[in-house]
PDB file of N, CA and C in Angstrom:
ATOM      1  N   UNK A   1       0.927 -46.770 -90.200  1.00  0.00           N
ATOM      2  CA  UNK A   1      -0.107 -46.932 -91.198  1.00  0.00           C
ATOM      3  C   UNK A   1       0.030 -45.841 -92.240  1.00  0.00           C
ATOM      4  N   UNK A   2      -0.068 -46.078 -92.961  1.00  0.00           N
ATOM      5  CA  UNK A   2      -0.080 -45.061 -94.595  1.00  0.00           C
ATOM      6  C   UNK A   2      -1.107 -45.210 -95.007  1.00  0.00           C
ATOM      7  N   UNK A   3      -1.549 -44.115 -95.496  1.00  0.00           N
ATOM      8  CA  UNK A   3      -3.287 -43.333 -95.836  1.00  0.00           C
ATOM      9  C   UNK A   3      -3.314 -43.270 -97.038  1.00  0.00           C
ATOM     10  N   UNK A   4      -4.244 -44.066 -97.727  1.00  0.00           N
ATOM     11  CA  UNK A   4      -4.711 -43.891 -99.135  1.00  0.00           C
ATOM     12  C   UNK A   4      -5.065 -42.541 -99.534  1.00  0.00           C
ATOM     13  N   UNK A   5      -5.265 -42.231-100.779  1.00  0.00           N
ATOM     14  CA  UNK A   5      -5.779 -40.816-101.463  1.00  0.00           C
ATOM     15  C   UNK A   5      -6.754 -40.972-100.780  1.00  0.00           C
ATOM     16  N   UNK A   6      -7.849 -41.622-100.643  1.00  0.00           N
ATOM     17  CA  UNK A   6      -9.319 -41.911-100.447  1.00  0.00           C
ATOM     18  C   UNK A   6      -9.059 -41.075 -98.476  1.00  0.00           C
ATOM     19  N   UNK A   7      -8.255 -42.015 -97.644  1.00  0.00           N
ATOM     20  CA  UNK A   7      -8.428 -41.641 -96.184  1.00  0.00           C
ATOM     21  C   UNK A   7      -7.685 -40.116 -96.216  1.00  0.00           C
ATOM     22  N   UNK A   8      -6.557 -39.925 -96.951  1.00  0.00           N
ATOM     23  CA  UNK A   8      -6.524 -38.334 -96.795  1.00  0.00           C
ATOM     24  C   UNK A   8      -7.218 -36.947 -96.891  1.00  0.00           C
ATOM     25  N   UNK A   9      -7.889 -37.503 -98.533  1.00  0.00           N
ATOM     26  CA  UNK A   9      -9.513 -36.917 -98.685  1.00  0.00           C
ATOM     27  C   UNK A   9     -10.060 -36.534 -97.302  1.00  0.00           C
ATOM     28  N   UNK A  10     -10.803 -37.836 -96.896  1.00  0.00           N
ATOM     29  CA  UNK A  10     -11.602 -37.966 -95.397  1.00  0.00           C
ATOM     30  C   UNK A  10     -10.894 -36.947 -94.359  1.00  0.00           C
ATOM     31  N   UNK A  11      -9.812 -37.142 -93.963  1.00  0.00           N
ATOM     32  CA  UNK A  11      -9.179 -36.907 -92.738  1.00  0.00           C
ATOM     33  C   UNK A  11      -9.101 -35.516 -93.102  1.00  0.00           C
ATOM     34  N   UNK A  12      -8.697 -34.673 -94.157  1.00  0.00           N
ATOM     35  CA  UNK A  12      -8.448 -33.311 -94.569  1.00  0.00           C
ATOM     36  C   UNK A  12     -10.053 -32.308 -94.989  1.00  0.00           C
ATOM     37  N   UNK A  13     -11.135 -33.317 -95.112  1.00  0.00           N
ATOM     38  CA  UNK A  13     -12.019 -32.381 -95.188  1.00  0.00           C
ATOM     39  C   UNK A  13     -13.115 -32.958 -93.710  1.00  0.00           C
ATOM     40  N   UNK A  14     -12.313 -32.808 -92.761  1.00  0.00           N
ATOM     41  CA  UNK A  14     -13.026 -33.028 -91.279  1.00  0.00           C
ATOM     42  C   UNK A  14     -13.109 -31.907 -90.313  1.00  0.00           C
ATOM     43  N   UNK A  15     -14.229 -31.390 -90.011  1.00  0.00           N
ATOM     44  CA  UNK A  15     -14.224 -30.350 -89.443  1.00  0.00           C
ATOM     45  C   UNK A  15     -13.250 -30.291 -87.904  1.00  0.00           C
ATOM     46  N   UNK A  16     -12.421 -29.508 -87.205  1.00  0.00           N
ATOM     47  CA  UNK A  16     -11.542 -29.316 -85.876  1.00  0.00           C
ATOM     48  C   UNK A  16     -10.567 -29.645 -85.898  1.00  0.00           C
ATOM     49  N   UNK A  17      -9.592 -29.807 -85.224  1.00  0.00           N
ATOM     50  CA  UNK A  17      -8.100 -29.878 -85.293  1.00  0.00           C
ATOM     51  C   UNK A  17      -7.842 -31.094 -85.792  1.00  0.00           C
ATOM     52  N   UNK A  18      -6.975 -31.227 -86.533  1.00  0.00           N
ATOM     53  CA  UNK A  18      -6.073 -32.377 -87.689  1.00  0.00           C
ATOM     54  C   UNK A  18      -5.027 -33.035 -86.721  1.00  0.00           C
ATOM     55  N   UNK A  19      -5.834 -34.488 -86.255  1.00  0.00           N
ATOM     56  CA  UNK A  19      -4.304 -35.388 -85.408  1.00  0.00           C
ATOM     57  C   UNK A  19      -3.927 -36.067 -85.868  1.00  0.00           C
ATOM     58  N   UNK A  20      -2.250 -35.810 -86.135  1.00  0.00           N
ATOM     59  CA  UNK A  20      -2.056 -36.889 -87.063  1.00  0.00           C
ATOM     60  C   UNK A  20      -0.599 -37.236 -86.177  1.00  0.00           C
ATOM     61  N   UNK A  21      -0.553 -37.284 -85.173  1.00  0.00           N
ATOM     62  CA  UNK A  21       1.168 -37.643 -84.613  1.00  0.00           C
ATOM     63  C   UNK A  21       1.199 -38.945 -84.850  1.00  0.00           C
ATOM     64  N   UNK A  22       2.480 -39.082 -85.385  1.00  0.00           N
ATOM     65  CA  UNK A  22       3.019 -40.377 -85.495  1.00  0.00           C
ATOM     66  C   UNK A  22       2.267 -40.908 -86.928  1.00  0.00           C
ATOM     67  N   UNK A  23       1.547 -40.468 -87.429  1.00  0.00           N
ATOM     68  CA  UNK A  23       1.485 -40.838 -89.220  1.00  0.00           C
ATOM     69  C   UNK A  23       2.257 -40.844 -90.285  1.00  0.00           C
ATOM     70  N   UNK A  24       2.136 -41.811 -90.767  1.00  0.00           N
ATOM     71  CA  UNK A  24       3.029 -42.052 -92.087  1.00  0.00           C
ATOM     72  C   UNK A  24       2.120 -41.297 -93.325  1.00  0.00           C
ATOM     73  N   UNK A  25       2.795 -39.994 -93.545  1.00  0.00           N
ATOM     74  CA  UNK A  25       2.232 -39.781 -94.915  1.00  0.00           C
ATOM     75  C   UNK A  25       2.978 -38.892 -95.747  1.00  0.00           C
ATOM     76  N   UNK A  26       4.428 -40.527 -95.778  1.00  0.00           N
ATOM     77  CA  UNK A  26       5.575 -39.990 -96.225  1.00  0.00           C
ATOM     78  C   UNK A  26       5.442 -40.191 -98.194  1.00  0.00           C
ATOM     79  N   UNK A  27       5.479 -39.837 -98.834  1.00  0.00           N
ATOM     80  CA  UNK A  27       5.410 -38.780-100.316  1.00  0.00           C
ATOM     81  C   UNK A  27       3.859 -39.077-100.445  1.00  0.00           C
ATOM     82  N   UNK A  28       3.320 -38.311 -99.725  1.00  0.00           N
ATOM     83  CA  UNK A  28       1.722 -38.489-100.030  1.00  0.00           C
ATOM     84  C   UNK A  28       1.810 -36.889-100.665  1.00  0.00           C
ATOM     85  N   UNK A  29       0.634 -36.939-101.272  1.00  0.00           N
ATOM     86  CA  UNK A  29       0.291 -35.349-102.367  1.00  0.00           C
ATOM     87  C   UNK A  29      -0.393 -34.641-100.788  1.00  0.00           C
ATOM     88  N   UNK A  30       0.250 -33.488-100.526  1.00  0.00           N
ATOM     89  CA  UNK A  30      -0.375 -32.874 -99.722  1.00  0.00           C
ATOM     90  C   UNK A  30      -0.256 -31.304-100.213  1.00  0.00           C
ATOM     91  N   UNK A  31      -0.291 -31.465-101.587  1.00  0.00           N
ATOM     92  CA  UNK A  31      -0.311 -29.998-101.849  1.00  0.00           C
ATOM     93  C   UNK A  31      -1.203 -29.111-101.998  1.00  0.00           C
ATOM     94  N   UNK A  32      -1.482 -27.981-101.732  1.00  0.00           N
ATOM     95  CA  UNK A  32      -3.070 -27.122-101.500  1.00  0.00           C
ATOM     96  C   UNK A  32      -3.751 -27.797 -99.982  1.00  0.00           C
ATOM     97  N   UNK A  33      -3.011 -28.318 -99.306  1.00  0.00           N
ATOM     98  CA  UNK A  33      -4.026 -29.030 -97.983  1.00  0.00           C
ATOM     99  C   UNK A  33      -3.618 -28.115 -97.260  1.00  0.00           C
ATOM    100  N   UNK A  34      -4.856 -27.769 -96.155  1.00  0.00           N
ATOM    101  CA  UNK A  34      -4.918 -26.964 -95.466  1.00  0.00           C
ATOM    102  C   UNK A  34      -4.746 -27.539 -93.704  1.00  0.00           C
ATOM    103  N   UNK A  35      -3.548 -27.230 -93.237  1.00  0.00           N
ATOM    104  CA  UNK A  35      -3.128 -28.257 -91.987  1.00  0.00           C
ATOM    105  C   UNK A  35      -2.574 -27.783 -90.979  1.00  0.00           C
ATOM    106  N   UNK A  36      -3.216 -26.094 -91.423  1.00  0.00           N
ATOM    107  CA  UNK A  36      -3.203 -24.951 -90.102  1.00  0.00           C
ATOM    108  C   UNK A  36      -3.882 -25.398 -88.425  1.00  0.00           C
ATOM    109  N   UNK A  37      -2.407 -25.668 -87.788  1.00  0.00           N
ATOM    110  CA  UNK A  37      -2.870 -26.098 -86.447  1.00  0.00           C
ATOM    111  C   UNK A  37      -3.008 -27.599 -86.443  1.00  0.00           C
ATOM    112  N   UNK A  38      -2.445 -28.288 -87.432  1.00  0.00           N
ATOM    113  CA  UNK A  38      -2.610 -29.707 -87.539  1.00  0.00           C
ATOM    114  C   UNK A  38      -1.539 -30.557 -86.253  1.00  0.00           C
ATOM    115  N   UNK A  39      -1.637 -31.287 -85.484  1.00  0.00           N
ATOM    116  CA  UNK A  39      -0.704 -31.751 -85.012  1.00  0.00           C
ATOM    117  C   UNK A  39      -0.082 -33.011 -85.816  1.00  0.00           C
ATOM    118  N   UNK A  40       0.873 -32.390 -85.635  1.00  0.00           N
ATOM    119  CA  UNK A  40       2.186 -33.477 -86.733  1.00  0.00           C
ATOM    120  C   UNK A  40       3.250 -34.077 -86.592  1.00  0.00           C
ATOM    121  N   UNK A  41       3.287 -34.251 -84.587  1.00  0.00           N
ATOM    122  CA  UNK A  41       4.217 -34.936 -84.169  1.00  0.00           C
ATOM    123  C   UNK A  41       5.044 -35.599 -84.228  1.00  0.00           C
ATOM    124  N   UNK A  42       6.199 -36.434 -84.414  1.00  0.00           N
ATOM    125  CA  UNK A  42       6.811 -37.510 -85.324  1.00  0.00           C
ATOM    126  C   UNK A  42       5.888 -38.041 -85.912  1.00  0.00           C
ATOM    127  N   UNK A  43       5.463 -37.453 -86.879  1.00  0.00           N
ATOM    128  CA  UNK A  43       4.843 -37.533 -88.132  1.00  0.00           C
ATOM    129  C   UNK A  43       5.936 -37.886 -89.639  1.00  0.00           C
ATOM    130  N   UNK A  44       5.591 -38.576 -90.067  1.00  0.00           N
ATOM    131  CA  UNK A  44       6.567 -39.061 -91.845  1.00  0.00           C
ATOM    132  C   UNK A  44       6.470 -38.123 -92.614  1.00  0.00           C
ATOM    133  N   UNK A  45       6.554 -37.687 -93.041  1.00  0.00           N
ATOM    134  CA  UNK A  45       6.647 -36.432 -93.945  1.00  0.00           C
ATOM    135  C   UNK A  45       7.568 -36.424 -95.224  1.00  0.00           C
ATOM    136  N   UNK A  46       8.280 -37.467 -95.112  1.00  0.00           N
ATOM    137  CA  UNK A  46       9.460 -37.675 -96.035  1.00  0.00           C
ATOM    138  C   UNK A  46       9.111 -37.746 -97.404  1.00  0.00           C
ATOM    139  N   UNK A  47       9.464 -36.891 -98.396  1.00  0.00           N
ATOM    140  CA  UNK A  47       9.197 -36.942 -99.419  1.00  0.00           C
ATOM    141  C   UNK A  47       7.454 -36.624-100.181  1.00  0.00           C
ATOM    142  N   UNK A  48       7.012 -35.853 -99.395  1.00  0.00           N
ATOM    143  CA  UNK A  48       5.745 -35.149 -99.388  1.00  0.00           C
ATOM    144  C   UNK A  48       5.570 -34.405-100.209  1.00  0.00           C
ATOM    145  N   UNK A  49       4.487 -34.031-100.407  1.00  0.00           N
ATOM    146  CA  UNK A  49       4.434 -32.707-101.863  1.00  0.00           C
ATOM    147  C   UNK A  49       3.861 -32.069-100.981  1.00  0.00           C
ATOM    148  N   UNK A  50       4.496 -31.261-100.957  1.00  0.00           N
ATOM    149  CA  UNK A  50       3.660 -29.576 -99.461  1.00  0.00           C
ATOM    150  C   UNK A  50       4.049 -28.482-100.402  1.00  0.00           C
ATOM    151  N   UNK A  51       4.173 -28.142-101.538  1.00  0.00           N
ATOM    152  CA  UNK A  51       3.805 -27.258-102.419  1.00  0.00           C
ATOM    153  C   UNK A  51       2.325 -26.342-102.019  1.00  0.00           C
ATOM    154  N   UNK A  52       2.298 -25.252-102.026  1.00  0.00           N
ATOM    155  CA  UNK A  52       1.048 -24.583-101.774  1.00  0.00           C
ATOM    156  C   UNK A  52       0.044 -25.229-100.213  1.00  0.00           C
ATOM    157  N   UNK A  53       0.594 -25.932 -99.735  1.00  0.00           N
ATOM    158  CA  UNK A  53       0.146 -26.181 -98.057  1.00  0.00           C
ATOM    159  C   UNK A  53       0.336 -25.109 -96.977  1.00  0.00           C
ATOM    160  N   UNK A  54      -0.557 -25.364 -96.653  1.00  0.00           N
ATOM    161  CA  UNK A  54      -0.513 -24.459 -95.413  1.00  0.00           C
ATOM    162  C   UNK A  54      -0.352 -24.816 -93.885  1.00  0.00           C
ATOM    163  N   UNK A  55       0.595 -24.866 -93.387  1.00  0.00           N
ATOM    164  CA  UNK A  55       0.990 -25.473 -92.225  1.00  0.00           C
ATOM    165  C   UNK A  55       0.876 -24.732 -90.574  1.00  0.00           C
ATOM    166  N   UNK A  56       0.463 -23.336 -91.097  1.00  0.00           N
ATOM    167  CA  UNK A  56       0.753 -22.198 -89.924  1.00  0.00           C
ATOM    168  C   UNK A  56      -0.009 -22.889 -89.027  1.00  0.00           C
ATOM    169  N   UNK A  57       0.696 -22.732 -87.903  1.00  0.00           N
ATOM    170  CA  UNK A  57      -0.031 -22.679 -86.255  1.00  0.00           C
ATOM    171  C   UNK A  57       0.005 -24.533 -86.264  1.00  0.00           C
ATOM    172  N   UNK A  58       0.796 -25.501 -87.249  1.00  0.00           N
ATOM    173  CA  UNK A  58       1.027 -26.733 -87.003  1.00  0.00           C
ATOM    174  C   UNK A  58       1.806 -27.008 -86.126  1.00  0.00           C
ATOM    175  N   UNK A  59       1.976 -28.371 -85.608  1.00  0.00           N
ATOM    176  CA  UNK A  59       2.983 -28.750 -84.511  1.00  0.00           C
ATOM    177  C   UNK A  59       3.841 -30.372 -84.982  1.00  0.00           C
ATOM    178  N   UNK A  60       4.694 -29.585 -85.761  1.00  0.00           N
ATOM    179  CA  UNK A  60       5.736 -30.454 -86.190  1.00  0.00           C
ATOM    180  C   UNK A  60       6.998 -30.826 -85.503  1.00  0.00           C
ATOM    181  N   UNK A  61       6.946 -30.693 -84.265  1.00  0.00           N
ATOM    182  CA  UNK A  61       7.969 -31.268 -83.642  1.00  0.00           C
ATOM    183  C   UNK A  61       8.401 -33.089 -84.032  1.00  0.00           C
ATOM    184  N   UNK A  62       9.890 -33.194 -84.156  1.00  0.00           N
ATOM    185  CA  UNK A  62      10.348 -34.279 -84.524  1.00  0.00           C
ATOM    186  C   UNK A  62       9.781 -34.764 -85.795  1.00  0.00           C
ATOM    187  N   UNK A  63       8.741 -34.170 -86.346  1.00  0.00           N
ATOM    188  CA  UNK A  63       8.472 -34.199 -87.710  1.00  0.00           C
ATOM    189  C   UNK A  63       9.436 -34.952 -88.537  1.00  0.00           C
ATOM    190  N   UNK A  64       9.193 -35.960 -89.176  1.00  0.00           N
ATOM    191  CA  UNK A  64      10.357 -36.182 -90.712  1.00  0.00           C
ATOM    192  C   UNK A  64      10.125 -35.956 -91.764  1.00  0.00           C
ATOM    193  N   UNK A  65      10.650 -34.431 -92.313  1.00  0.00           N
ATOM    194  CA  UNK A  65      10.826 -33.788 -93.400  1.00  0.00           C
ATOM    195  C   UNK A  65      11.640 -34.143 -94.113  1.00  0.00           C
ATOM    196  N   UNK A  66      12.643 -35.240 -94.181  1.00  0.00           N
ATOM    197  CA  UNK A  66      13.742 -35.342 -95.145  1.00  0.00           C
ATOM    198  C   UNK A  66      13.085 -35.161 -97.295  1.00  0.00           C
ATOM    199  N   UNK A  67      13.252 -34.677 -97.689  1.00  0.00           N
ATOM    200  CA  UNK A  67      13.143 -34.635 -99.236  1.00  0.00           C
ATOM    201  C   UNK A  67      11.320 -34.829 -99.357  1.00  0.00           C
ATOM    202  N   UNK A  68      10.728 -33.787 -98.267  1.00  0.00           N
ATOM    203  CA  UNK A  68       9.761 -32.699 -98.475  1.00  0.00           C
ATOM    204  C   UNK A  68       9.997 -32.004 -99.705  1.00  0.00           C
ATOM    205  N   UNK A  69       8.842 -32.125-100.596  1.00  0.00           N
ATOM    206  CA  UNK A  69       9.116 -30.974-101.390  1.00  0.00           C
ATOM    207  C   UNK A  69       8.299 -29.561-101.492  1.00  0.00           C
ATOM    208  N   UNK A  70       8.638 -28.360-101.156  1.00  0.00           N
ATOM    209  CA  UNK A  70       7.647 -27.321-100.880  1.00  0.00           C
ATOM    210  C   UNK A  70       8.068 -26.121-101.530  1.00  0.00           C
ATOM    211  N   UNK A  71       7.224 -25.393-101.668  1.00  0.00           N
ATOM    212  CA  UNK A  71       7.094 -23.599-102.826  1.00  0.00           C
ATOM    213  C   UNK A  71       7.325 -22.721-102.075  1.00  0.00           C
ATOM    214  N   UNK A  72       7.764 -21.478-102.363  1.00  0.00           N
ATOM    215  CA  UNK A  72       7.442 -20.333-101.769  1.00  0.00           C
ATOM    216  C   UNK A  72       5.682 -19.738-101.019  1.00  0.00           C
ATOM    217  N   UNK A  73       4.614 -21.090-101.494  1.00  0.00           N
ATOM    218  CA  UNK A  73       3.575 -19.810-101.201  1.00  0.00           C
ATOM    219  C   UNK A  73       3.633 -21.236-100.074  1.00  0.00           C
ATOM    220  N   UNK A  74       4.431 -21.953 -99.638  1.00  0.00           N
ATOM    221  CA  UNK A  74       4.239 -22.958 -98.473  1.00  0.00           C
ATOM    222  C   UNK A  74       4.427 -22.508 -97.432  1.00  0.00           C
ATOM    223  N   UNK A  75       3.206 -22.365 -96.235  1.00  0.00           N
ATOM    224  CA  UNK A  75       2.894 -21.527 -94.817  1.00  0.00           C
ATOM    225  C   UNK A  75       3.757 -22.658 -94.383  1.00  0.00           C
ATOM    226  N   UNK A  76       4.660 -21.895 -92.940  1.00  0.00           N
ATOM    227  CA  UNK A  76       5.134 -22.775 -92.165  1.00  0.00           C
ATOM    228  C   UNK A  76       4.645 -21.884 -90.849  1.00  0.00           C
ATOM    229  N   UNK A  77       4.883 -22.764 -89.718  1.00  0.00           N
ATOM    230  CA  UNK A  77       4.356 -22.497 -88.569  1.00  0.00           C
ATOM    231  C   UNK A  77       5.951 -21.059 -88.457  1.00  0.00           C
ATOM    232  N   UNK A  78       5.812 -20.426 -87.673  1.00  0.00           N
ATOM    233  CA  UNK A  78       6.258 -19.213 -87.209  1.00  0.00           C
ATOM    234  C   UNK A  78       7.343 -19.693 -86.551  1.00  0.00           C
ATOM    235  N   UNK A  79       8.506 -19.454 -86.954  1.00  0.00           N
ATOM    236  CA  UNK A  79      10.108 -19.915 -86.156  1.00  0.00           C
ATOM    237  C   UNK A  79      10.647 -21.311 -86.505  1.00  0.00           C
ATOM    238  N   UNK A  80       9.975 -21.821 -87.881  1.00  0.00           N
ATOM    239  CA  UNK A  80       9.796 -23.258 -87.754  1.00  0.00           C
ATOM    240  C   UNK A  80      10.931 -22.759 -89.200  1.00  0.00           C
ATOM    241  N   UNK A  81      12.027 -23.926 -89.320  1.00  0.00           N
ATOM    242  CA  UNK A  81      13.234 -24.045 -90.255  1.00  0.00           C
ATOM    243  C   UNK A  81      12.819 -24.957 -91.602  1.00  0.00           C
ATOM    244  N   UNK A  82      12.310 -25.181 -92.071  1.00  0.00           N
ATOM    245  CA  UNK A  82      11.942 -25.919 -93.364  1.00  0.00           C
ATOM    246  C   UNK A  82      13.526 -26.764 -93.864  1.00  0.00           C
ATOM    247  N   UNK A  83      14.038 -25.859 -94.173  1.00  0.00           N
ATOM    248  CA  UNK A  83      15.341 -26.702 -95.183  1.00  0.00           C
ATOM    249  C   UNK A  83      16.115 -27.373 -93.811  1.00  0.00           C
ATOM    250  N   UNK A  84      16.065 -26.985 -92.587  1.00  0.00           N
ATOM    251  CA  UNK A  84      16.980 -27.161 -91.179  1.00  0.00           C
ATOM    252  C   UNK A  84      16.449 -28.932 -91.304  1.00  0.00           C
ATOM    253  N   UNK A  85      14.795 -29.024 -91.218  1.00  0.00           N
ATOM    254  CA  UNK A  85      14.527 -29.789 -90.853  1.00  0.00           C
ATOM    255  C   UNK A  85      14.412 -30.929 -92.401  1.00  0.00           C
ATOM    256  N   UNK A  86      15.170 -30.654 -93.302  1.00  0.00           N
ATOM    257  CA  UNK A  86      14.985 -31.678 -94.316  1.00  0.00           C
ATOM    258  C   UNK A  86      14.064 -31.484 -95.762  1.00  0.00           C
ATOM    259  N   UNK A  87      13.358 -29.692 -95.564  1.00  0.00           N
ATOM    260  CA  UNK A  87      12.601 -30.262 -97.204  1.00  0.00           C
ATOM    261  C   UNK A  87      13.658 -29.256 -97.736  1.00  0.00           C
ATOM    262  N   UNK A  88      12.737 -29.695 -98.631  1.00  0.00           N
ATOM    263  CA  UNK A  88      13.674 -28.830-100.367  1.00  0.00           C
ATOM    264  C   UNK A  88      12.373 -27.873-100.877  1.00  0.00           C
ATOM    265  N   UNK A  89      13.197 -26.681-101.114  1.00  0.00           N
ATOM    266  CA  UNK A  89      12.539 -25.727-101.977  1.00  0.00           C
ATOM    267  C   UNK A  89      12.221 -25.941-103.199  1.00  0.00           C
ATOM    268  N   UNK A  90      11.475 -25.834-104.336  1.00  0.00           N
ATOM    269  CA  UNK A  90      11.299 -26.115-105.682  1.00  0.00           C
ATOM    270  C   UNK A  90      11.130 -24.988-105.923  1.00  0.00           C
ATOM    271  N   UNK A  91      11.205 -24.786-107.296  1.00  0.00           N
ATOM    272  CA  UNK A  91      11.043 -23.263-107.906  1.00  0.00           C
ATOM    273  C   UNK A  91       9.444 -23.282-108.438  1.00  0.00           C
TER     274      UNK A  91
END
């Protein structure tokens, strides 16, 4: 299932941990979202805007990052490979 602007809204301003394993929210705008501790299990991710996101303490295992696009101020969880796993840096 793929999440409208409208259900990402919803789902991102919900108070307690963010479940999203196995979601498609491949080039969805997720930039400035806050998804510290989010679970993100084979989660779609492909082609995402994670510019200014914050991901620390997420659980992106098997994650699909392919042509992610993300910034320098983009939190990643601690030991976690960004470009290993498929995004791209932007300037």
């Amino acid at each position: 299932m793929q999440f409208t602007s409208n259900d990402l809204y919803d789902l991102l301003n919900r108070p307690g941990p963010l479940w999203l394993a196995g979601a498609d929210l491949s080039s969805a705008n997720l930039s400035w979202a806050n998804l510290s501790g989010a679970i993100l299990i084979k989660a779609d991710l492909s082609g995402a805007d994670l510019n200014w996101a914050k991901l620390s303490g997420a659980n992106l295992s098997g994650a699909n990052l392919n042509g992610a696009k993300y910034n320098k101020d983009t939190k990643w969880p601690v030991g976690f490979y960004s470009e290993k796993a498929g995004a791209i840096l932007t300037p």
